[in-house]
C-alpha atoms as a PDB file:
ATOM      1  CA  UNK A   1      67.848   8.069  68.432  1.00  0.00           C
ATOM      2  CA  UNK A   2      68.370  11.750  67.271  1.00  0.00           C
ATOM      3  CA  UNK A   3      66.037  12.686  64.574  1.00  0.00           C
ATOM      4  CA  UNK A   4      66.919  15.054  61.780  1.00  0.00           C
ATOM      5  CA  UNK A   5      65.130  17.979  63.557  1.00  0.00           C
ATOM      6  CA  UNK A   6      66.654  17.659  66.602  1.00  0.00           C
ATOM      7  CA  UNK A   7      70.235  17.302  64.599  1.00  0.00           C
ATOM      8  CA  UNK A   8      68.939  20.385  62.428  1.00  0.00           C
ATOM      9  CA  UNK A   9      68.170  22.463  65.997  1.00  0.00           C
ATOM     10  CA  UNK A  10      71.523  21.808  67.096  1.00  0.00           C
ATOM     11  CA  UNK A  11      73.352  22.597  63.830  1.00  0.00           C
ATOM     12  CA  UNK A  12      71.287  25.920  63.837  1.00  0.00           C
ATOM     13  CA  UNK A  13      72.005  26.644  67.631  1.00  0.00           C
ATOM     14  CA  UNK A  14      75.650  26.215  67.313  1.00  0.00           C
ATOM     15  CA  UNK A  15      75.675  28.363  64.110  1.00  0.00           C
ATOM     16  CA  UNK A  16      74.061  31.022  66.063  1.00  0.00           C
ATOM     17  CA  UNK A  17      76.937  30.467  68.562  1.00  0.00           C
ATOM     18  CA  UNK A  18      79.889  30.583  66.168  1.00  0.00           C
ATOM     19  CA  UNK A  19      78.195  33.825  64.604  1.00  0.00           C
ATOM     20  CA  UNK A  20      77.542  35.791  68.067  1.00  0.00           C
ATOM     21  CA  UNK A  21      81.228  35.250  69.879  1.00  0.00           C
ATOM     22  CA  UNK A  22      83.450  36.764  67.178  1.00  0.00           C
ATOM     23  CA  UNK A  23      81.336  39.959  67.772  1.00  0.00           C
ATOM     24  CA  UNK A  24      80.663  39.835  71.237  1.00  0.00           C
ATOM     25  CA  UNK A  25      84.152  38.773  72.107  1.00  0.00           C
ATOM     26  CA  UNK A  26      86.227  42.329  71.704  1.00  0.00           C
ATOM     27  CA  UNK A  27      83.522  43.907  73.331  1.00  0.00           C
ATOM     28  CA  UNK A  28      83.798  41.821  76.721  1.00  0.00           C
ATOM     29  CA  UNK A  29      87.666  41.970  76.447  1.00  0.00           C
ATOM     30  CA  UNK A  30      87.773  46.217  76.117  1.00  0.00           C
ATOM     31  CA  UNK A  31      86.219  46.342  78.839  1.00  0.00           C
ATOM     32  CA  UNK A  32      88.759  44.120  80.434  1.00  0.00           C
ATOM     33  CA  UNK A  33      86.701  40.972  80.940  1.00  0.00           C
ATOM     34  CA  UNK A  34      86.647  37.718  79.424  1.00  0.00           C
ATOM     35  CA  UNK A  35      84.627  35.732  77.407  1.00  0.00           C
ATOM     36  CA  UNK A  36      84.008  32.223  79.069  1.00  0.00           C
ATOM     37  CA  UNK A  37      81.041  31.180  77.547  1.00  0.00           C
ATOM     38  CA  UNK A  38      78.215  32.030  74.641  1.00  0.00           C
ATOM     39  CA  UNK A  39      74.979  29.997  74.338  1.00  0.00           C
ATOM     40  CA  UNK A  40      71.763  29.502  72.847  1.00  0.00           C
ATOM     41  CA  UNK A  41      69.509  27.381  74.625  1.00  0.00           C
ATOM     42  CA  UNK A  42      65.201  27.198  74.912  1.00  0.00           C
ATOM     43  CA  UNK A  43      63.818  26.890  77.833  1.00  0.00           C
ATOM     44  CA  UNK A  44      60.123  26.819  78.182  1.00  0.00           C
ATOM     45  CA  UNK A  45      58.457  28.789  75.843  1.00  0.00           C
ATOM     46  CA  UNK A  46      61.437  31.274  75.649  1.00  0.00           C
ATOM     47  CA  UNK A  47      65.139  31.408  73.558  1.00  0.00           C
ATOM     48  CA  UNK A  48      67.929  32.674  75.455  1.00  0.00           C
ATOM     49  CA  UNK A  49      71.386  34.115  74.100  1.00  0.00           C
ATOM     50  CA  UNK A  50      73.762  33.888  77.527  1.00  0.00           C
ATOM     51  CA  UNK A  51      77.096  35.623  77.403  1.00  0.00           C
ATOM     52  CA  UNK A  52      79.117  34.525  80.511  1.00  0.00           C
ATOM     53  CA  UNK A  53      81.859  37.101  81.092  1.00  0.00           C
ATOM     54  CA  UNK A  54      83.905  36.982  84.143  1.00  0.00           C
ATOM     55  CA  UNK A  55      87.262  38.395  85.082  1.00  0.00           C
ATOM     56  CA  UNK A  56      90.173  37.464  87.553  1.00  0.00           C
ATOM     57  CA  UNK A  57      88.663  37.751  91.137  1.00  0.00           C
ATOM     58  CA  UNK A  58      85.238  37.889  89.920  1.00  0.00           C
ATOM     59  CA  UNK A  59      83.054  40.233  88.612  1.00  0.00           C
ATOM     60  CA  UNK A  60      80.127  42.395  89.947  1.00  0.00           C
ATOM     61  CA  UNK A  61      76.802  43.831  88.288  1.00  0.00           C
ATOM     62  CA  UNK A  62      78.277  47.353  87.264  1.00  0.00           C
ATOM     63  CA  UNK A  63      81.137  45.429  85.270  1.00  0.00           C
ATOM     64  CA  UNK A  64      78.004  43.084  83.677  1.00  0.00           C
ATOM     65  CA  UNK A  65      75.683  46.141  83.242  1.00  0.00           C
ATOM     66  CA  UNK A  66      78.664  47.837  81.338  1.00  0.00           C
ATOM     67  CA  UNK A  67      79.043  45.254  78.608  1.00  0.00           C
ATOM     68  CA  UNK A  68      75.258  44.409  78.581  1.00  0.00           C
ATOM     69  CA  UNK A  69      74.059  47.499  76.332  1.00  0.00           C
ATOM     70  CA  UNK A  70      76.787  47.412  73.494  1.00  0.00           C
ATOM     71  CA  UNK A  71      76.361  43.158  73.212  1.00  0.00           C
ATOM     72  CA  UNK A  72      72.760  43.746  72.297  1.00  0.00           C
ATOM     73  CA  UNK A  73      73.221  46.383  70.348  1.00  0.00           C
ATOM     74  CA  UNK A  74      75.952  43.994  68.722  1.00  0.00           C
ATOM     75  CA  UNK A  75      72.941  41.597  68.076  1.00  0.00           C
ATOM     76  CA  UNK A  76      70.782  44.391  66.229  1.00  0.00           C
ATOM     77  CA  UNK A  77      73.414  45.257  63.405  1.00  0.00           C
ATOM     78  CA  UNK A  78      73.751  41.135  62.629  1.00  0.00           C
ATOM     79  CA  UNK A  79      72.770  40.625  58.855  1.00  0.00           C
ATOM     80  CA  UNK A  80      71.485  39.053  57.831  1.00  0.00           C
ATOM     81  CA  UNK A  81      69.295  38.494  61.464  1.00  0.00           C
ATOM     82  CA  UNK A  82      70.413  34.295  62.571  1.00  0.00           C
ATOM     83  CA  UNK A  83      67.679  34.126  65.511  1.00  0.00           C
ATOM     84  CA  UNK A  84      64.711  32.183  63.705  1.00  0.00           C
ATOM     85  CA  UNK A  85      62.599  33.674  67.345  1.00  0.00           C
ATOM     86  CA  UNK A  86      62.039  36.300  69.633  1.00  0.00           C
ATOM     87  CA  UNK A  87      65.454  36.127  72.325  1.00  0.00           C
ATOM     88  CA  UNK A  88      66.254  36.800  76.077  1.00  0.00           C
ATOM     89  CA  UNK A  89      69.825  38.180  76.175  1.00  0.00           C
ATOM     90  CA  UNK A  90      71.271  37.555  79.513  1.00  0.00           C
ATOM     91  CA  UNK A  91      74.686  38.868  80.006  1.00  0.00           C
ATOM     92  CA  UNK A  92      76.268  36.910  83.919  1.00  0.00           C
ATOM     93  CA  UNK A  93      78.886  35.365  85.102  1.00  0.00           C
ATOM     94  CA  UNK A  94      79.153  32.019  84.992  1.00  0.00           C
ATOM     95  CA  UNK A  95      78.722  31.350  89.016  1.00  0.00           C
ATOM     96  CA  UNK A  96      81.235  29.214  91.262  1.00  0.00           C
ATOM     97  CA  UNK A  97      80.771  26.074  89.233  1.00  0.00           C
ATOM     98  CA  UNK A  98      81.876  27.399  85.824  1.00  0.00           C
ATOM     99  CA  UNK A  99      82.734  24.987  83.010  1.00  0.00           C
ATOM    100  CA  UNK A 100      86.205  24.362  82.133  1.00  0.00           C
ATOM    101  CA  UNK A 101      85.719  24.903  77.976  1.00  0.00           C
ATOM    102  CA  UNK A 102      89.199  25.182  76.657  1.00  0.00           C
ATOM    103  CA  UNK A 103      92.786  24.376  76.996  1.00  0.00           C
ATOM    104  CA  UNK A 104      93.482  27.566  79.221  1.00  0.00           C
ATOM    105  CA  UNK A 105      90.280  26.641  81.050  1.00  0.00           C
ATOM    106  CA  UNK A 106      91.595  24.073  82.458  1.00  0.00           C
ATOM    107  CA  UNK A 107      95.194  24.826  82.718  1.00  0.00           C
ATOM    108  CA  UNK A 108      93.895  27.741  85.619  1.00  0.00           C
ATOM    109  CA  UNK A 109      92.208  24.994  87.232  1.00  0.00           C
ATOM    110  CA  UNK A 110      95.187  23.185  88.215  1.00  0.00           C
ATOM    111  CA  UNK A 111      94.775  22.953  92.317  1.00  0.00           C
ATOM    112  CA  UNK A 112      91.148  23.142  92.017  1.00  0.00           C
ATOM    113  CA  UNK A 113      88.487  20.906  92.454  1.00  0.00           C
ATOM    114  CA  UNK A 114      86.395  20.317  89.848  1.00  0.00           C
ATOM    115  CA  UNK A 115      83.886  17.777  88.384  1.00  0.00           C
ATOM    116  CA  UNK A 116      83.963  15.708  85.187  1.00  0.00           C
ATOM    117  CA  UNK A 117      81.127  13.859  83.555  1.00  0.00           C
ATOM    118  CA  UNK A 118      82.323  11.305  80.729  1.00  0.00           C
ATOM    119  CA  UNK A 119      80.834  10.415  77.369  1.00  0.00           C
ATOM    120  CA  UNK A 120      81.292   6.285  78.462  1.00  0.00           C
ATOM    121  CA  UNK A 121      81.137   4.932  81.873  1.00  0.00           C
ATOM    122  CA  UNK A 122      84.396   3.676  84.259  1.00  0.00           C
ATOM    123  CA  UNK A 123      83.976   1.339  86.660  1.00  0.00           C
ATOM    124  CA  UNK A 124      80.303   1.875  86.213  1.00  0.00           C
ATOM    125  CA  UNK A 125      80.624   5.623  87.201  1.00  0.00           C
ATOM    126  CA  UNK A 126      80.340   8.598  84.602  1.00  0.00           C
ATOM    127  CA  UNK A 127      81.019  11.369  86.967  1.00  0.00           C
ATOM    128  CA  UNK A 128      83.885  12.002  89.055  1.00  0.00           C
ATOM    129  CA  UNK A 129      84.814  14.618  91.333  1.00  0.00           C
ATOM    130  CA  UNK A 130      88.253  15.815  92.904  1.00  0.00           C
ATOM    131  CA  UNK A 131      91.080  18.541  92.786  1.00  0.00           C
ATOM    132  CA  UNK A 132      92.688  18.497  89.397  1.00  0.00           C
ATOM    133  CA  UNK A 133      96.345  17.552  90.160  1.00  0.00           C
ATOM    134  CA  UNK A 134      97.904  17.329  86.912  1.00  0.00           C
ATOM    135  CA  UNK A 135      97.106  18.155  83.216  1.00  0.00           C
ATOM    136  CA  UNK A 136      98.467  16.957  79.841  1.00  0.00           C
ATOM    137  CA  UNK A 137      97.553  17.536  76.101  1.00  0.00           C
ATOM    138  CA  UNK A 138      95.913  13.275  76.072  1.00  0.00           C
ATOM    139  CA  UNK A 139      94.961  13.052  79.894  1.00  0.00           C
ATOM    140  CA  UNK A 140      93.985  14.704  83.371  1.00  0.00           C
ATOM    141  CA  UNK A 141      95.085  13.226  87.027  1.00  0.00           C
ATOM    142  CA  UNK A 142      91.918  14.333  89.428  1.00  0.00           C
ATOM    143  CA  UNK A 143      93.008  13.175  93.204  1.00  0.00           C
ATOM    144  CA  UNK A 144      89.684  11.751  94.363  1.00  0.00           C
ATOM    145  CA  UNK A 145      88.632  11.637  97.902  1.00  0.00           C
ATOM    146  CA  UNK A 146      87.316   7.413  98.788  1.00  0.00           C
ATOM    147  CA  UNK A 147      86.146   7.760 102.116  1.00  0.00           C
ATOM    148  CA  UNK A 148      89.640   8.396 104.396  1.00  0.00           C
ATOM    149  CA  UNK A 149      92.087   8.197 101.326  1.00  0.00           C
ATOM    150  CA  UNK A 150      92.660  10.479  98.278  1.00  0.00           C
ATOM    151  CA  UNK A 151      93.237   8.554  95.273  1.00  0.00           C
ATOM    152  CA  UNK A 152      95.021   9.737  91.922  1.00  0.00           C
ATOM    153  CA  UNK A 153      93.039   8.864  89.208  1.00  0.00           C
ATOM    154  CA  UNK A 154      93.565   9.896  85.151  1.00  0.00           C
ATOM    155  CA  UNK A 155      90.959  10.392  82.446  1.00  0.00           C
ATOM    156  CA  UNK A 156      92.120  10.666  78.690  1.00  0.00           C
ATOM    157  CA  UNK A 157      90.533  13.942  78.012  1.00  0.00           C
ATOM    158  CA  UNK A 158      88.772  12.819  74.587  1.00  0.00           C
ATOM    159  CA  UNK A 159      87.084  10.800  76.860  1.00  0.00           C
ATOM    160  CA  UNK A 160      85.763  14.028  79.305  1.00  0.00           C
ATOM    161  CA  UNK A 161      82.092  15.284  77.833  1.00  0.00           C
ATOM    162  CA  UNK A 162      81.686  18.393  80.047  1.00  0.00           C
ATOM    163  CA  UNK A 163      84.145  19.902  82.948  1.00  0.00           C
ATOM    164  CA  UNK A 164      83.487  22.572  85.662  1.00  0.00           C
ATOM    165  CA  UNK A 165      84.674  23.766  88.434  1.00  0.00           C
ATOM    166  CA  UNK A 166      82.898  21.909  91.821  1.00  0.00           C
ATOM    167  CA  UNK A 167      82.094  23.588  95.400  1.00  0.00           C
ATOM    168  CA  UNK A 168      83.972  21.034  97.829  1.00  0.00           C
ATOM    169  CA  UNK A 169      81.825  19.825 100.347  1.00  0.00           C
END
């Protein structure tokens, strides 16, 4: 059961969210990045604001060190201030298993493999695992590896809690 403080932290953590990427956004994009992800999560004792940025081919630590210093001084002109706490601003890229957010997410990773966890179990199974072979606005076709066979198998997407891209093994 969620109580209302736990409702109220997420409420407040996604507000936080919604007010950080509108200004961090056309700062990652001039310098010809993009914007895959924006979150604030505690772990430990600590509160961390991550901006994933990435870019086509990947990105290295010059290209992250160059949008690092204007995002936080982004953070400093907010008013009025939305971080109850002290923050860690981390500015990365998202790795090889990146989540698949939006539409055009997940539209690029047609071809890939990827991983899906689901809000309800199927068949008894909640995540699945294969190269994403087709994509529509209600459903996704992964083709799933079952021991010697690949398998074609579609999810309605309303039914997909979190996607990212998976490391084939």
């Amino acid at each position: 059961m969620v109580t209302s403080l736990e409702r109220g932290a997420v409420v407040a953590k996604q507000s936080i969210v919604d007010t950080v990427t509108p200004l961090v956004r056309p700062i990652v994009e001039a310098a010809g990045l993009q914007l895959v992800d924006v979150e604030y999560v505690k772990e430990g004792r600590s509160w961390y604001l991550r901006v994933y940025v990435d870019k086509q081919g990947g990105i290295d630590v010059e290209e992250i060190a160059k949008v690092s210093d204007p995002i936080s001084t982004a953070m400093d002109t907010i008013d009025p201030d939305p971080f109850p706490e002290k923050y860690i601003l981390e500015v990365s890229s998202p790795g090889a298993e990146r989540p698949l957010k939006t539409d055009a997410d997940l539209e690029k990773a047609v071809g890939e493999y990827i991983h899906i966890s689901l809000y309800q179990p199927v068949d008894g199974q909640k995540v699945f695992e294969g190269t994403l072979q087709t994509l529509t606005a209600t459903e996704l076709t992964l083709v799933i590896k079952d021991k010697t066979r690949r398998i074609p198998r579609t999810f309605a997407r309303d039914a997909i809690a979190h996607a990212r891209l998976a490391i084939e093994f």
